[in-house]
C-alpha atoms as a PDB file:
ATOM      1  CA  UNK A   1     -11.571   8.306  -5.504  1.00  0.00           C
ATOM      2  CA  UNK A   2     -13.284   4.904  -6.609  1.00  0.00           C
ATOM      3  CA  UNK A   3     -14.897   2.550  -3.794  1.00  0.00           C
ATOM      4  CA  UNK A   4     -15.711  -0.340  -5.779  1.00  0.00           C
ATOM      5  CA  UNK A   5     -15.517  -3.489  -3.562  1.00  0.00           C
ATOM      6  CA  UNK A   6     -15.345  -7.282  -5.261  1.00  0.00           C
ATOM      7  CA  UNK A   7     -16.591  -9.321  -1.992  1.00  0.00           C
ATOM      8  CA  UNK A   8     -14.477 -12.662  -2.079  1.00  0.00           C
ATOM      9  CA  UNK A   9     -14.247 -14.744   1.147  1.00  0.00           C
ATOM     10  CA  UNK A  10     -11.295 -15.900   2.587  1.00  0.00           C
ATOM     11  CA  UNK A  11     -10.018 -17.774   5.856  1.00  0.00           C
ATOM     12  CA  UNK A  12      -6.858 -16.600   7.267  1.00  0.00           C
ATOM     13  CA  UNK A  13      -7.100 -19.068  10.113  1.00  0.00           C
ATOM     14  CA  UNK A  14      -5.241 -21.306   8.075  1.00  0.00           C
ATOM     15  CA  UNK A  15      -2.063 -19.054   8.160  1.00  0.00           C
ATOM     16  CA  UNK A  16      -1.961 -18.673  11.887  1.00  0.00           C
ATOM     17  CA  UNK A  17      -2.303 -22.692  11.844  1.00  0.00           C
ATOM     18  CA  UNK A  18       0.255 -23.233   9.897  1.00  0.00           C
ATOM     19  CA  UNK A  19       2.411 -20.314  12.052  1.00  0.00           C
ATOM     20  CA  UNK A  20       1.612 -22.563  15.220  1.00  0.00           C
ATOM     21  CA  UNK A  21       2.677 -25.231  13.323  1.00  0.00           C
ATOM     22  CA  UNK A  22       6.041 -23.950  12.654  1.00  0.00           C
ATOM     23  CA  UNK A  23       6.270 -22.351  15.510  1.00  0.00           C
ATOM     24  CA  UNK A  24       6.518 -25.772  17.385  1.00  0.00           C
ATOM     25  CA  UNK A  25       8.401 -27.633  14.681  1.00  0.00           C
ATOM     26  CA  UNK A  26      11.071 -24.412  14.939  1.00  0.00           C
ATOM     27  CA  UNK A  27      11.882 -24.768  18.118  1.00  0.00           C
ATOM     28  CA  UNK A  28      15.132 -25.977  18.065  1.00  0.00           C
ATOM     29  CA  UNK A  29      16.424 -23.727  15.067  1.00  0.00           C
ATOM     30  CA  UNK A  30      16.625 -20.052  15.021  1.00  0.00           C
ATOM     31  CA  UNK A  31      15.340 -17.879  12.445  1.00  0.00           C
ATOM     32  CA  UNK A  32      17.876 -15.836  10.687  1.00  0.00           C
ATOM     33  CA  UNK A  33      16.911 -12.491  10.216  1.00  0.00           C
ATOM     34  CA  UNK A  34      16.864 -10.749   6.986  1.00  0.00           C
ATOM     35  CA  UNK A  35      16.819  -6.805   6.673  1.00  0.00           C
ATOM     36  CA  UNK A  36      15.534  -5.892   3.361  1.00  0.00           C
ATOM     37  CA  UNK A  37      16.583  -2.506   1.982  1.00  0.00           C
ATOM     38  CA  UNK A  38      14.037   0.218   0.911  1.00  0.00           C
ATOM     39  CA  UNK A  39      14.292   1.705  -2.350  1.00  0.00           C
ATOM     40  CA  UNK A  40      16.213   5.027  -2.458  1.00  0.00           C
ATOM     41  CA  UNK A  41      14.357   8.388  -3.318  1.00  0.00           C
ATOM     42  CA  UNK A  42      15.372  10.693  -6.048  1.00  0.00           C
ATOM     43  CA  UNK A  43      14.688  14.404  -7.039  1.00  0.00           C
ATOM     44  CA  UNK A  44      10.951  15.192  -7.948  1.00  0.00           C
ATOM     45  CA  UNK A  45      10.645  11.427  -8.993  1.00  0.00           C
ATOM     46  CA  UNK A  46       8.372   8.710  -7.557  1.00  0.00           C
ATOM     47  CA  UNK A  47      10.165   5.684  -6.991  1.00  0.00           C
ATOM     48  CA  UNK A  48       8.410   2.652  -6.391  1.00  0.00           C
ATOM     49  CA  UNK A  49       8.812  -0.238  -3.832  1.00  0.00           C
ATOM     50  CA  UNK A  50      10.724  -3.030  -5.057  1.00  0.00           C
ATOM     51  CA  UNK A  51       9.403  -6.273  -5.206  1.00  0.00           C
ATOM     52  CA  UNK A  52      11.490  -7.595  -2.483  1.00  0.00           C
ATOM     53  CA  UNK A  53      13.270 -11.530  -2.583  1.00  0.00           C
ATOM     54  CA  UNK A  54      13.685 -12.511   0.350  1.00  0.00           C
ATOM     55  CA  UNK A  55      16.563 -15.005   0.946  1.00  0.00           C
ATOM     56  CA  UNK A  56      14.871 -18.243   2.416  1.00  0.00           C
ATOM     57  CA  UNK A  57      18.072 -21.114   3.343  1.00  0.00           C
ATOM     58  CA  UNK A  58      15.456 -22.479   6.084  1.00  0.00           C
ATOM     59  CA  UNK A  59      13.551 -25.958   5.240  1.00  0.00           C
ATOM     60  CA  UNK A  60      10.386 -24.264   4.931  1.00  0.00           C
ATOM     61  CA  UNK A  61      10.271 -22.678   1.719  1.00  0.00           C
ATOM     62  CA  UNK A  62       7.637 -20.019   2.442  1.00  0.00           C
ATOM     63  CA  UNK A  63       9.310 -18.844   5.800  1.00  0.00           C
ATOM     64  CA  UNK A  64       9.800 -14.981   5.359  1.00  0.00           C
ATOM     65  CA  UNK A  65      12.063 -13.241   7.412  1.00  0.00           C
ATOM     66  CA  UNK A  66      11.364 -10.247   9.211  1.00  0.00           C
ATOM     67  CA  UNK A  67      13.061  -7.499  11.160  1.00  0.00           C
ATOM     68  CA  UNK A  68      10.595  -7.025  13.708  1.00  0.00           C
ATOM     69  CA  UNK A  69      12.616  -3.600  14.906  1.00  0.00           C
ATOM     70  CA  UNK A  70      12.784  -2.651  11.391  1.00  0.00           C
ATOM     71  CA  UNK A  71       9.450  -2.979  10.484  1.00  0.00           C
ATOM     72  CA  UNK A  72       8.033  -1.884  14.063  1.00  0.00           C
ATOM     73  CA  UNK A  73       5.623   0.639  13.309  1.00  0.00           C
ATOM     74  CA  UNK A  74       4.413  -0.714  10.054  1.00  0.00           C
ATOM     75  CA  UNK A  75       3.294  -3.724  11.344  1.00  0.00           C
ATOM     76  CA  UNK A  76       1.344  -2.136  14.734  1.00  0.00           C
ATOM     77  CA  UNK A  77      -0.145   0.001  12.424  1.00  0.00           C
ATOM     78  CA  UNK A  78      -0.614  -3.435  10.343  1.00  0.00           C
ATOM     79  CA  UNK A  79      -2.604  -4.779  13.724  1.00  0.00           C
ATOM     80  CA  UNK A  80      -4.867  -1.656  14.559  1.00  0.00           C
ATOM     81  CA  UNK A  81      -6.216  -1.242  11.509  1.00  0.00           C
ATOM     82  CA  UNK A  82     -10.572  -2.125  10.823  1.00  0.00           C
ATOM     83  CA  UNK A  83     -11.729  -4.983   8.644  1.00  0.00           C
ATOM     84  CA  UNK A  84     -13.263  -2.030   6.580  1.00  0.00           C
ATOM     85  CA  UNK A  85      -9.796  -1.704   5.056  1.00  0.00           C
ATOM     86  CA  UNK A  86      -9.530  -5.171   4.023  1.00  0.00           C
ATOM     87  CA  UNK A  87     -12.899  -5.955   2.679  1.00  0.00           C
ATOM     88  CA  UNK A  88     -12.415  -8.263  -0.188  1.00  0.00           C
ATOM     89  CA  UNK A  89      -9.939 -10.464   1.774  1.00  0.00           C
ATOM     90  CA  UNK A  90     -11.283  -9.893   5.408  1.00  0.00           C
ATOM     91  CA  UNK A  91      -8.086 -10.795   7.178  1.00  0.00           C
ATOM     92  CA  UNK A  92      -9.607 -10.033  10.915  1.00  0.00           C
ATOM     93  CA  UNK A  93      -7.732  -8.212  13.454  1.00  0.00           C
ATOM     94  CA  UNK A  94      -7.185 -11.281  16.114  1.00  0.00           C
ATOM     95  CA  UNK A  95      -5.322 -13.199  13.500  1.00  0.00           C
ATOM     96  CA  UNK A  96      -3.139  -9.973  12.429  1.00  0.00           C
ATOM     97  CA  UNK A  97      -2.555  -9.600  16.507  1.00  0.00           C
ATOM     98  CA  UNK A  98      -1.365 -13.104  16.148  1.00  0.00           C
ATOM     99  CA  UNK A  99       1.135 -12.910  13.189  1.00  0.00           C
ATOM    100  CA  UNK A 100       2.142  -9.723  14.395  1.00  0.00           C
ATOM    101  CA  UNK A 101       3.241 -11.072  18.007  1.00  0.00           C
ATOM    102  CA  UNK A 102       4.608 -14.105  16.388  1.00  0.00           C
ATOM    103  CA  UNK A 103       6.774 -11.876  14.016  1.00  0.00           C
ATOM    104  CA  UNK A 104       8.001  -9.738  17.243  1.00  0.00           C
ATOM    105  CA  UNK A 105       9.061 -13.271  19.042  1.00  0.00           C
ATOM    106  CA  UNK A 106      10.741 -14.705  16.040  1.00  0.00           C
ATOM    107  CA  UNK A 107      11.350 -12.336  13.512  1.00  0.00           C
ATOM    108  CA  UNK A 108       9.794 -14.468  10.826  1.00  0.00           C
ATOM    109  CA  UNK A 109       6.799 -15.344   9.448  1.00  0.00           C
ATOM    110  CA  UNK A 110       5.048 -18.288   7.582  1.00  0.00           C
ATOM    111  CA  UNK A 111       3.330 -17.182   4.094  1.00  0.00           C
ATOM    112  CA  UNK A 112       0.745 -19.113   2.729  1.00  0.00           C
ATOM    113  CA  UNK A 113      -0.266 -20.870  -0.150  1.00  0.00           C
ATOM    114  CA  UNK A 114       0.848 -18.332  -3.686  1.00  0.00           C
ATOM    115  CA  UNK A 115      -2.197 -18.201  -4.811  1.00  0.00           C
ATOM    116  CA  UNK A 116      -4.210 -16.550  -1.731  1.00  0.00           C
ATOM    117  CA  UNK A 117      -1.894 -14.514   0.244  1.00  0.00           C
ATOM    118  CA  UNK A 118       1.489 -13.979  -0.891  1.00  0.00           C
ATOM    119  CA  UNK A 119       4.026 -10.724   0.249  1.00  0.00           C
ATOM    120  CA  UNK A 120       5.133  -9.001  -2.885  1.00  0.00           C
ATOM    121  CA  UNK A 121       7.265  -6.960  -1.421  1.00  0.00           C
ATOM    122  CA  UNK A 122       7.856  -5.189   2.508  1.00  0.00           C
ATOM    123  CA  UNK A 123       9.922  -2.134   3.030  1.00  0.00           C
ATOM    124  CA  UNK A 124       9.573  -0.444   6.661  1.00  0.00           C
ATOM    125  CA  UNK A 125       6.951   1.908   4.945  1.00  0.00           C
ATOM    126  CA  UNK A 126       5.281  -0.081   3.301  1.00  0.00           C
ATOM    127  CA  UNK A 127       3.543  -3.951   2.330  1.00  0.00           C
ATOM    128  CA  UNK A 128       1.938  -5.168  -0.575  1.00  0.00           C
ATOM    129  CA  UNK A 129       0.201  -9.087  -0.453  1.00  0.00           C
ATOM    130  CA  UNK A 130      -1.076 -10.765  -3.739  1.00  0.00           C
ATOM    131  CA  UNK A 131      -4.767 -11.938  -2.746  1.00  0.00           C
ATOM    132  CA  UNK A 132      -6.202 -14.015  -4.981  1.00  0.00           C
ATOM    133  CA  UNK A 133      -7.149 -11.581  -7.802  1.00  0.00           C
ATOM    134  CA  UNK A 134      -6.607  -8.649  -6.290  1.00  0.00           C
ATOM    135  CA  UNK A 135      -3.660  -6.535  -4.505  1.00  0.00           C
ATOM    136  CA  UNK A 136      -4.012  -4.510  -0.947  1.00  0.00           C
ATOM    137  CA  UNK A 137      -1.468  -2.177  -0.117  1.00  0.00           C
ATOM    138  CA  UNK A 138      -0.656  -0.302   3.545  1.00  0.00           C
ATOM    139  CA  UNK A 139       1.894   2.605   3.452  1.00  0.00           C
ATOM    140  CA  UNK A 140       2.614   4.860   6.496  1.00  0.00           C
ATOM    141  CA  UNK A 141       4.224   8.473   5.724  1.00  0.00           C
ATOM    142  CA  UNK A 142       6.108   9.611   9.135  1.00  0.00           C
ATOM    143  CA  UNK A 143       5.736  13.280   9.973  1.00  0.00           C
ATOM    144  CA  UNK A 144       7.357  12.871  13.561  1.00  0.00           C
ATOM    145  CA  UNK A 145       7.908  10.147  15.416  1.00  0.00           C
ATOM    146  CA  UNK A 146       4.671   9.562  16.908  1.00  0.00           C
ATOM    147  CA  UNK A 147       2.432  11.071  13.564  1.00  0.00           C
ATOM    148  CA  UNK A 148       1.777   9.330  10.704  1.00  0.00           C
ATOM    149  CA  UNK A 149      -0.404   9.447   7.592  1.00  0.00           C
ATOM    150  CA  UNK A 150      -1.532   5.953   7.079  1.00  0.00           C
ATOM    151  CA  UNK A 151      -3.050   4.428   3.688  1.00  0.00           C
ATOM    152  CA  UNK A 152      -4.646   1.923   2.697  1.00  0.00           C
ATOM    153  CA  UNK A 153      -5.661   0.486  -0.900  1.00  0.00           C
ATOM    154  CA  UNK A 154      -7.647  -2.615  -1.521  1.00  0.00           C
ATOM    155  CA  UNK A 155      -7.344  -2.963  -5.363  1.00  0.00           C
ATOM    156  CA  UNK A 156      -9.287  -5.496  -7.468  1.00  0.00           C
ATOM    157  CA  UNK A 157     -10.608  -6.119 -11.350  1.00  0.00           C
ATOM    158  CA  UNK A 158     -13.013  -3.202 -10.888  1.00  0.00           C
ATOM    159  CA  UNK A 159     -11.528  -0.862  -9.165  1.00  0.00           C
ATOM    160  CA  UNK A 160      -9.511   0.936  -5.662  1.00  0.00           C
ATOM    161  CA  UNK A 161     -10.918   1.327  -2.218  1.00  0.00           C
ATOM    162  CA  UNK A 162      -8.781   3.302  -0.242  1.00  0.00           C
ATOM    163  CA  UNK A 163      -8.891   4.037   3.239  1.00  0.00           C
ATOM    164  CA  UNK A 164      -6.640   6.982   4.892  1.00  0.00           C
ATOM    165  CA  UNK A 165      -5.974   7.305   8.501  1.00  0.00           C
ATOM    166  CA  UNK A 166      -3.897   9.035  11.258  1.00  0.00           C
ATOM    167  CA  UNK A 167      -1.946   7.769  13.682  1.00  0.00           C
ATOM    168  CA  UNK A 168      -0.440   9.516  16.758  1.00  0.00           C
ATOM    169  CA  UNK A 169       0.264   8.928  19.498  1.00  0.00           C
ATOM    170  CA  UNK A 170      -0.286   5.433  19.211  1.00  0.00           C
ATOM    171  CA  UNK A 171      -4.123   6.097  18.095  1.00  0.00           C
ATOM    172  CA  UNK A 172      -5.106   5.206  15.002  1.00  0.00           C
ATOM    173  CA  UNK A 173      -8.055   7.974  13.327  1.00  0.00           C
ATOM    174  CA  UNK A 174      -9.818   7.562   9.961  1.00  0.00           C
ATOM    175  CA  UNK A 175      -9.162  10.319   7.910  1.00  0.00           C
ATOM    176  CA  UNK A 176     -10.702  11.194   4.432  1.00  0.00           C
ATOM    177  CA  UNK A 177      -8.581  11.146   1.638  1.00  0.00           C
ATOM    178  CA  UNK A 178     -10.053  14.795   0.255  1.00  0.00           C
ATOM    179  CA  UNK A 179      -8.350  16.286   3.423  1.00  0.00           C
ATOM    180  CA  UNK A 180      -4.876  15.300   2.479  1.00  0.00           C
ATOM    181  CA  UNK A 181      -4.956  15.367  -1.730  1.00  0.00           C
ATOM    182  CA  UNK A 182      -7.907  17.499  -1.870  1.00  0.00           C
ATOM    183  CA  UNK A 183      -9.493  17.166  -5.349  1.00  0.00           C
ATOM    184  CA  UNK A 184      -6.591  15.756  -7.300  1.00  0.00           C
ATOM    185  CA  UNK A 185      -8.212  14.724 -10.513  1.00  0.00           C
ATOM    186  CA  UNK A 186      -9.426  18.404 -10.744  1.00  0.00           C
ATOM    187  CA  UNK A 187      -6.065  19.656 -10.826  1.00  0.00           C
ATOM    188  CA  UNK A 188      -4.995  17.658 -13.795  1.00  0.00           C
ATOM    189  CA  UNK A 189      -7.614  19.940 -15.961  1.00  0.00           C
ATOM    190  CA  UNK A 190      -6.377  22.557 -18.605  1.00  0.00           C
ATOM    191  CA  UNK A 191      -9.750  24.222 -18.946  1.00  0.00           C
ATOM    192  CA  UNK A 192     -13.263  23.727 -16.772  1.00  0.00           C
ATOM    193  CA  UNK A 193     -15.377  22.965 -20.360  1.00  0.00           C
ATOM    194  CA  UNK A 194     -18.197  20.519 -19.802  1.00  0.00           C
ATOM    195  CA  UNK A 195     -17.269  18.406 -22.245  1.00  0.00           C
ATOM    196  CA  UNK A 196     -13.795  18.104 -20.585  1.00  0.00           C
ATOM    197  CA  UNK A 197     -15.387  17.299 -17.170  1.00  0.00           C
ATOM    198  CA  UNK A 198     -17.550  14.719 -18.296  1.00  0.00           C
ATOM    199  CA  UNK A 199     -14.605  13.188 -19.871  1.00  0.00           C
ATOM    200  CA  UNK A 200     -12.627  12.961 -16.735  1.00  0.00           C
ATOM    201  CA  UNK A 201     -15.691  11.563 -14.369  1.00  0.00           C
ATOM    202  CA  UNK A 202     -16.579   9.252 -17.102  1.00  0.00           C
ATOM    203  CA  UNK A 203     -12.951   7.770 -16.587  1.00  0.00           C
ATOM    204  CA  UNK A 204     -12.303   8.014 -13.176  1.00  0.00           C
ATOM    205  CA  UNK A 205     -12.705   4.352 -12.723  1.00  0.00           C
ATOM    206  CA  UNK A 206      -9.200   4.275 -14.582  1.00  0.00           C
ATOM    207  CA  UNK A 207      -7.240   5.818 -12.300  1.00  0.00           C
ATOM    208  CA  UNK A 208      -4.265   4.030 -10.266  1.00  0.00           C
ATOM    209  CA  UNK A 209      -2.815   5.187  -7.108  1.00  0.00           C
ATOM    210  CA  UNK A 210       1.017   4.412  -5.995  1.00  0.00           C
ATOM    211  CA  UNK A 211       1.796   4.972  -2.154  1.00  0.00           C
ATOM    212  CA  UNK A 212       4.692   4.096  -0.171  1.00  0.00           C
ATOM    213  CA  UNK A 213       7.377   5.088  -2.713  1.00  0.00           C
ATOM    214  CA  UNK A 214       9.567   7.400  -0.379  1.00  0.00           C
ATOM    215  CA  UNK A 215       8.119  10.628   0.196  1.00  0.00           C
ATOM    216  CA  UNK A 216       5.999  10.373  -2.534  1.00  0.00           C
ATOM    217  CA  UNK A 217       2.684   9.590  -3.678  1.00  0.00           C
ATOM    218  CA  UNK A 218       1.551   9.505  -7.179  1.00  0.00           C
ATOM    219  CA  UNK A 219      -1.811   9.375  -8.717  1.00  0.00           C
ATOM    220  CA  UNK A 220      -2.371   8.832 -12.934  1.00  0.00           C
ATOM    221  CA  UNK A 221      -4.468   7.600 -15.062  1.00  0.00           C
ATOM    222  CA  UNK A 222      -3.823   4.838 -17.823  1.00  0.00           C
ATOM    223  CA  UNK A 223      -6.448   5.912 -20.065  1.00  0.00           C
ATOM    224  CA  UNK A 224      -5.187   9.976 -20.903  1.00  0.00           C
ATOM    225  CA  UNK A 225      -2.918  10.177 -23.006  1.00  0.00           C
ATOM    226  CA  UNK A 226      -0.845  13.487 -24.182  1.00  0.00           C
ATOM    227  CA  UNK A 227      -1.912  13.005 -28.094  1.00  0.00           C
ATOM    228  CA  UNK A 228      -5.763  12.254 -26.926  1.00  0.00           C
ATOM    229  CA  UNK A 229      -6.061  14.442 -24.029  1.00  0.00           C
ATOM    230  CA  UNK A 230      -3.467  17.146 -24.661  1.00  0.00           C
ATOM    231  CA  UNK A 231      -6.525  20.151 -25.143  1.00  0.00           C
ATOM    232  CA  UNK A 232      -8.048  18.611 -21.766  1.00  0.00           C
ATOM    233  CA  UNK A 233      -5.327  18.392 -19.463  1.00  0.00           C
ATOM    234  CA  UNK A 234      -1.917  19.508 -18.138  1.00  0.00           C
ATOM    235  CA  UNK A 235      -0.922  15.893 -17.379  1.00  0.00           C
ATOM    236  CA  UNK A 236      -2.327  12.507 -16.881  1.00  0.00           C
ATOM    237  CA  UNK A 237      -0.658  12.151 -13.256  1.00  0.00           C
ATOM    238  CA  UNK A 238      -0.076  14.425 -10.444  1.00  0.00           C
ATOM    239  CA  UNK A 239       2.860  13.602  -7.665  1.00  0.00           C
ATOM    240  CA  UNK A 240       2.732  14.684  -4.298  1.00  0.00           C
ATOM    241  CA  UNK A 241       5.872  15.311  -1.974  1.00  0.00           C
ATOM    242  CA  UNK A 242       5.108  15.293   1.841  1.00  0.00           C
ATOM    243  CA  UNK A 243       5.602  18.249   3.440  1.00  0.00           C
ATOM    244  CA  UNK A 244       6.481  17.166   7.290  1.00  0.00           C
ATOM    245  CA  UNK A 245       6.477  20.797   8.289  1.00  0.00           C
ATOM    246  CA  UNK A 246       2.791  21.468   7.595  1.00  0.00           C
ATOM    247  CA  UNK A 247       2.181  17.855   7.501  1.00  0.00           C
ATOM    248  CA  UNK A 248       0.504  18.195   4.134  1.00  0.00           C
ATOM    249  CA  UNK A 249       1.146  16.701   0.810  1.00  0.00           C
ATOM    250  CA  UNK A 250       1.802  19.222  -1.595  1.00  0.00           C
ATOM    251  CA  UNK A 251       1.737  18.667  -5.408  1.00  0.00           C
ATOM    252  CA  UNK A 252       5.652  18.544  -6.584  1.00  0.00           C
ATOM    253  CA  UNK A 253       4.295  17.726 -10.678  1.00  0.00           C
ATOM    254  CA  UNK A 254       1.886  17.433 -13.090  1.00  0.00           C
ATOM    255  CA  UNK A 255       3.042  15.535 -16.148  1.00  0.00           C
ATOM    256  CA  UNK A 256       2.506  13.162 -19.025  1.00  0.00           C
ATOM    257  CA  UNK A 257       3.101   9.881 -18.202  1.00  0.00           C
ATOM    258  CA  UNK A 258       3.547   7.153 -20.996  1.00  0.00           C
ATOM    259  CA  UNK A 259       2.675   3.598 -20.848  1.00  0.00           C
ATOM    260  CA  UNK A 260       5.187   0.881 -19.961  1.00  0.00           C
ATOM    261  CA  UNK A 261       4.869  -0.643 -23.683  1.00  0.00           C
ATOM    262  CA  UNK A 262       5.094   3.221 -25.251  1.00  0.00           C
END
């Protein structure tokens, strides 16, 4: 797991303005709600969100409508979570209170300019927003109704940070990501040879991490591939299947996975 952190400031008070803005310019026009679908699982196969349109007939053209009910326990997660988790952005938790509360009132929200914070897609387990140059992701895995795993991913040019947490029982605990995946980028090794090890912890800055796709998570590499690696590795990504029983994430696959333009 990489924690490499790009600091970049940026204001959210400006979205909450212009939420109080609409807010009192919407008053005599109701939001129409708009459910958006979340992607269907398959067999042993990660499936990733899909960037989600969302329908927008309204006169503001960046009003995004949300199922509040839908979305409920992603977005109090959403609330709860530390400023740790968002530390190239730093989107603070009184202005999350206050889109969150507007979003449970009107079941929609304003988004902000494109280039600073813009919602690529929102499924009920899952958000990812477009932050200036970088992309932060929150995914919540249900066990039961009241126990989640909770993940985090603050991506930018250099690297992940990821943040894990539990939450039951409406309390949400830091976790560490070891504890649920254990040492995944040891299991994608063929043989323990030094030279083989050095090659993998001189490239773990390459690795990518996909959550909320379903019951799945999925960690690769872009940089292994089978004709370089093949004598190193079994695979150059591992996928995990949650396992709700043990509440665990057990490994489903290890495989070679090509690049989009392969």
């Amino acid at each position: 797991m990489i924690h490499c952190k790009l600091k970049k400031i940026f204001n959210y008070r400006s979205v909450v303005v212009l939420i109080l803005t609409i807010c009192c310019f919407s008053c005599t026009s109701k939001g129409k709600s708009s459910s958006i679908q979340s992607t269907p699982e398959t067999n042993d196969t990660l499936v990733t969100p899909s960037v989600s349109k969302i329908e927008n007939d309204a006169p503001y053209r960046d009003t995004i409508y949300i199922d509040y009910l839908r979305h409920k326990s992603l977005l109090t997660i959403l609330k709860m979570l530390p400023e740790s988790s968002m530390a190239s952005w730093e989107w603070n938790k009184t202005d999350r209170e206050k889109t969150v509360a507007f979003i449970e009132k009107n079941n929609f929200m304003i988004d902000s300019t494109e280039m600073y914070y813009n919602i690529e897609y929102l499924e009920p387990n899952a958000i990812g927003i477009q932050v200036i140059d970088g992309f932060w992701t929150l995914s919540i895995y249900k066990f039961t109704e009241d126990d989640y795993f909770v993940v985090t991913n603050d991506r930018v040019g250099d690297g992940n940070d990821i943040h894990t947490f539990n939450f039951k029982d409406g309390e949400l605990s830091p976790t560490k990501m070891r504890n649920w995946f254990g040492e995944f980028d040891k299991e994608l090794v063929l043989t323990n040879s030094n030279e083989c090890l050095e090659l993998l912890e001189d490239n773990l800055i390459t690795f990518e991490f996909q959550f909320g796709a379903g019951d799945y998570v999925e960690i690769g590499s872009w940089f292994f591939t089978k004709n370089n690696s093949e004598n190193c590795f079994k695979g150059n990504t591992i996928a995990y299947k949650i396992n709700r029983a043990e509440r665990t994430f057990d490994i489903s696959r290890i495989y070679w996975k090509s690049k989009k333009n392969e």
